[in-house]
C-alpha atoms as a PDB file:
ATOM      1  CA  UNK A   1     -81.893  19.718   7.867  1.00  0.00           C
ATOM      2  CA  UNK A   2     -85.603  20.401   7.533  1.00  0.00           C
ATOM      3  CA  UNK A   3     -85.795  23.976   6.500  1.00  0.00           C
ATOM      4  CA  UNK A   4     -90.014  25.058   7.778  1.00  0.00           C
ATOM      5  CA  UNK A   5     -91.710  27.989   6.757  1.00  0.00           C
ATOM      6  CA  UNK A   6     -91.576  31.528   9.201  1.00  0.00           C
ATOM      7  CA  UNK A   7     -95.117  31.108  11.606  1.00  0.00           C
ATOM      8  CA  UNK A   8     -98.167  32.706  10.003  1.00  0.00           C
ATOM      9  CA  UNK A   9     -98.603  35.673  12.005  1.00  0.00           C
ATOM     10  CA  UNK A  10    -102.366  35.549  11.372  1.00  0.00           C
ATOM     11  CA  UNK A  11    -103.314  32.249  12.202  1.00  0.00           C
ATOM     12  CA  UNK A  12    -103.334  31.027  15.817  1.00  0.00           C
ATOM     13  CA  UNK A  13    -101.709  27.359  15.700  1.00  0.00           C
ATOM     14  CA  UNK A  14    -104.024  25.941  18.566  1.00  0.00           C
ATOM     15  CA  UNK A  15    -102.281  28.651  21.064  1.00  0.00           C
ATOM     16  CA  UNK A  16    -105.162  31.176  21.158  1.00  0.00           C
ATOM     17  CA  UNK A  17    -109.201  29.719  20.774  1.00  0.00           C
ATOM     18  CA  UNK A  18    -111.159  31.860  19.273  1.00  0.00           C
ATOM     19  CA  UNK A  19    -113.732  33.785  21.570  1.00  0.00           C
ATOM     20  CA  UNK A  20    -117.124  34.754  20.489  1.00  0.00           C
ATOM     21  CA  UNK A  21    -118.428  38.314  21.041  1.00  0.00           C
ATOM     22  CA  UNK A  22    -122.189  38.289  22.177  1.00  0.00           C
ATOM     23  CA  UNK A  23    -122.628  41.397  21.421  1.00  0.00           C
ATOM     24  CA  UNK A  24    -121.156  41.662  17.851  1.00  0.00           C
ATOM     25  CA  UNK A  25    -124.537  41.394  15.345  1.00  0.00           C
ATOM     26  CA  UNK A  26    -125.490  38.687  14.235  1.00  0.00           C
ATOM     27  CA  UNK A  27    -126.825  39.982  10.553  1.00  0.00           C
ATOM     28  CA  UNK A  28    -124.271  41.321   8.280  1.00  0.00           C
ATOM     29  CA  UNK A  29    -124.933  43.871   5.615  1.00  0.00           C
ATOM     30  CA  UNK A  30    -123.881  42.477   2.146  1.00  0.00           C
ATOM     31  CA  UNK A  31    -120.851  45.330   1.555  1.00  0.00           C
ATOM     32  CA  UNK A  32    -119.388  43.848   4.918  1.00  0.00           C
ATOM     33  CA  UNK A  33    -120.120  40.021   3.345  1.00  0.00           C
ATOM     34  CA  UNK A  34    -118.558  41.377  -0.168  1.00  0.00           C
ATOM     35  CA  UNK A  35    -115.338  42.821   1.913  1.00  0.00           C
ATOM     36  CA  UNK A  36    -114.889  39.687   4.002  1.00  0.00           C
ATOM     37  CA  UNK A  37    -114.983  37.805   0.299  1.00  0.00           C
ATOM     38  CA  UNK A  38    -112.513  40.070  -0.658  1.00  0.00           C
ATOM     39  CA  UNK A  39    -110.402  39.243   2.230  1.00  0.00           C
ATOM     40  CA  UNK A  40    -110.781  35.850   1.688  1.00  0.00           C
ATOM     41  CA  UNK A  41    -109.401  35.733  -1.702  1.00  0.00           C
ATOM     42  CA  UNK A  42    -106.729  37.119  -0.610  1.00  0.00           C
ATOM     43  CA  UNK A  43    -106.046  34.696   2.205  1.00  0.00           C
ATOM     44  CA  UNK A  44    -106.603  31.649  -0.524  1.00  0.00           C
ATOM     45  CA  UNK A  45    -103.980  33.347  -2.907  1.00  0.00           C
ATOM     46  CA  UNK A  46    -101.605  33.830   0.074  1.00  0.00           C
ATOM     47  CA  UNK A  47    -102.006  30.370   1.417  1.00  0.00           C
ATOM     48  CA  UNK A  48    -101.939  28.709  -2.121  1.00  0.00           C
ATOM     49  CA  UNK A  49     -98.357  30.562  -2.610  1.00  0.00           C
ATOM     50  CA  UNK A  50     -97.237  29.120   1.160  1.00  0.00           C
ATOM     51  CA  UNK A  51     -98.649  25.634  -0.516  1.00  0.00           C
ATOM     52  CA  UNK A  52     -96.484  25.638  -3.139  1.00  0.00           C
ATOM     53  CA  UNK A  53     -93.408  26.580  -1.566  1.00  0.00           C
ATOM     54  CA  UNK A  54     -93.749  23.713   0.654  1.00  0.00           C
ATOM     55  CA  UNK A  55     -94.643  21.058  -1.565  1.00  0.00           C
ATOM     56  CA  UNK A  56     -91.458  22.251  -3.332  1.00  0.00           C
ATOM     57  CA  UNK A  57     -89.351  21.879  -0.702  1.00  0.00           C
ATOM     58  CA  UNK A  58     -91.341  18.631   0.955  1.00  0.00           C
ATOM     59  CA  UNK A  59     -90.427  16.863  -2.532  1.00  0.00           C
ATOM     60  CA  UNK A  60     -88.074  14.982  -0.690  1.00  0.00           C
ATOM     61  CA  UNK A  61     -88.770  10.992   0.927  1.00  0.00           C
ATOM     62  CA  UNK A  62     -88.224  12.540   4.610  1.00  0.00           C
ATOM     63  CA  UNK A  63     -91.699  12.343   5.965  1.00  0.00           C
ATOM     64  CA  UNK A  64     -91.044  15.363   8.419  1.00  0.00           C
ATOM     65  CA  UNK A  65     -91.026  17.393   5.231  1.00  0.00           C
ATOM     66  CA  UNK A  66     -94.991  17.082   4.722  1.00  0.00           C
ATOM     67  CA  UNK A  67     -96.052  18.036   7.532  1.00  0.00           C
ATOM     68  CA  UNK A  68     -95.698  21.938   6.535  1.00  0.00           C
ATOM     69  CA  UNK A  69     -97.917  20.419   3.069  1.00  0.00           C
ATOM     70  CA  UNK A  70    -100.474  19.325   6.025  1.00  0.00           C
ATOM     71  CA  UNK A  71    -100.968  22.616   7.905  1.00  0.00           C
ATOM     72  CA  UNK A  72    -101.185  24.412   4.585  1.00  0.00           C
ATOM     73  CA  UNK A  73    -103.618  22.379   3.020  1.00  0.00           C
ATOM     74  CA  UNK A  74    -105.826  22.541   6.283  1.00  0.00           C
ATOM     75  CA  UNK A  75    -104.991  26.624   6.334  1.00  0.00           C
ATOM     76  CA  UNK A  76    -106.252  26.139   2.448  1.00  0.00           C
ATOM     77  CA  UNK A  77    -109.367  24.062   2.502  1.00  0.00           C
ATOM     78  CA  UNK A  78    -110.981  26.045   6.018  1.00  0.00           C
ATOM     79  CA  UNK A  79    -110.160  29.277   4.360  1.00  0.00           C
ATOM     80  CA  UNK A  80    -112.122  27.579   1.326  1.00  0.00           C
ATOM     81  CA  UNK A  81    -114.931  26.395   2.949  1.00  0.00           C
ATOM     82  CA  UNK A  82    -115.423  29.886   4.557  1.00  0.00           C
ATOM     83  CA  UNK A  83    -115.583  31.440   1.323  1.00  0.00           C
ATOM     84  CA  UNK A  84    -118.169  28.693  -0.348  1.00  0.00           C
ATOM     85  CA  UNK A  85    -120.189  29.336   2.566  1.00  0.00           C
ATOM     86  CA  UNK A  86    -120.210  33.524   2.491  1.00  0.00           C
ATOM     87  CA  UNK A  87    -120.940  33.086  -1.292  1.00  0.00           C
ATOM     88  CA  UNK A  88    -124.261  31.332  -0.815  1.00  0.00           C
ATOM     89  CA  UNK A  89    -124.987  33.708   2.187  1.00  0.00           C
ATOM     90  CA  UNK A  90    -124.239  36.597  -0.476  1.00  0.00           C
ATOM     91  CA  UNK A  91    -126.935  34.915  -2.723  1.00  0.00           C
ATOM     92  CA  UNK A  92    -129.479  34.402   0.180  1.00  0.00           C
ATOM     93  CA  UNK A  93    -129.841  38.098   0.817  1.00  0.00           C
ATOM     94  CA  UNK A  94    -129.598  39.168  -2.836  1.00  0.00           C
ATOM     95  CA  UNK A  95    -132.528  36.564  -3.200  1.00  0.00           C
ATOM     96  CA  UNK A  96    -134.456  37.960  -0.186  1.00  0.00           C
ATOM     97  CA  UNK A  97    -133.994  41.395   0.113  1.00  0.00           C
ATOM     98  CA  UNK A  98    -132.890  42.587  -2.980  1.00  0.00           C
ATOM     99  CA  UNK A  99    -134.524  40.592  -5.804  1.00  0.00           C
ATOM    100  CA  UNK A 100    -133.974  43.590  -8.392  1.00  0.00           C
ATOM    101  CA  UNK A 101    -130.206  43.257  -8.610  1.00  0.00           C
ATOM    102  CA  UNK A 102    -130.737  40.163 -10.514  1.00  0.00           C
ATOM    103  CA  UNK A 103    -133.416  40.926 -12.823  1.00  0.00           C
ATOM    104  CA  UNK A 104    -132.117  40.858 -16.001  1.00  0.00           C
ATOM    105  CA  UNK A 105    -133.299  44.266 -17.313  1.00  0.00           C
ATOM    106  CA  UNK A 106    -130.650  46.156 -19.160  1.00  0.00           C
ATOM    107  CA  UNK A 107    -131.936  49.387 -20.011  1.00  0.00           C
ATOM    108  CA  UNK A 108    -129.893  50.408 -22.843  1.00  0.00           C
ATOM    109  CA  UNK A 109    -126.186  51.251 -23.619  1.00  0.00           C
ATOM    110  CA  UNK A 110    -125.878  54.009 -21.221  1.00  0.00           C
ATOM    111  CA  UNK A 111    -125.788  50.945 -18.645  1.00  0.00           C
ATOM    112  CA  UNK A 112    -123.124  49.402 -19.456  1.00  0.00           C
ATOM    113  CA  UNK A 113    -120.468  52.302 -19.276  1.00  0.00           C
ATOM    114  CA  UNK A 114    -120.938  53.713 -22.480  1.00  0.00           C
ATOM    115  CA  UNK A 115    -121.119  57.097 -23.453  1.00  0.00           C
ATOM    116  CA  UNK A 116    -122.289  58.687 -26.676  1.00  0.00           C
ATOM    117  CA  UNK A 117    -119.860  60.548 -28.474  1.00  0.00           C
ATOM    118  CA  UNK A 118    -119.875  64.136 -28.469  1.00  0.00           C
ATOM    119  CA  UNK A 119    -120.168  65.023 -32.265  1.00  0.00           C
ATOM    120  CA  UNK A 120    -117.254  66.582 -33.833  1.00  0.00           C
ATOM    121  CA  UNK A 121    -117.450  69.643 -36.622  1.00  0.00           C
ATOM    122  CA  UNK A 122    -116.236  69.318 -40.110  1.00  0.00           C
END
């Protein structure tokens, strides 16, 4: 008996297409590219975990076990490329619009969370 996995409630498995707003903008601030990062690490942890639970259970020589190993991996390696691909748009506009986050300039100690001690009386 080929035990499979409960459906992923938040990926469509070629029953829905994805449809494209035209209206949605087409430039993204970089909090909402550093929140969809977010949300992608996420996804890769969650679909790494399904990953390993069915390459446990596929270690068997029934070749209807893999296929669960299949979907993941392809769940795994879109969700990937996604992520590669918001990373260098990250570093685009850091680059172009806000070159002074990567100077390396720090400015003392204060910068760098600490604080100077409030002095004590003997």
């Amino acid at each position: 008996m080929i035990r499979r996995p409960p459906p992923d409630p938040y990926l469509g498995r070629g029953k829905e297409r994805p449809q494209v707003n035209p209206e949605a903008r087409k430039t993204e601030t970089l909090p909402e590219l550093l929140n969809r990062g977010h949300q992608l690490l996420l996804e890769l942890d969650r679909i790494h975990a399904r990953m390993y639970a069915d390459v446990k259970d596929a270690l068997r020589p029934e070749p209807q076990a893999w296929k669960g190993v299949r979907l993941s991996k392809g769940d795994y390696d879109k969700t990937y490329s996604e992520l590669v691909a918001l990373s260098k748009r990250i570093n685009v506009i850091l680059q172009e619009e806000h070159p002074e986050l990567l100077q390396i300039n720090p400015e003392g100690p204060g910068s760098f969370g600490f604080a100077p001690s409030p002095r004590t009386r003997r």
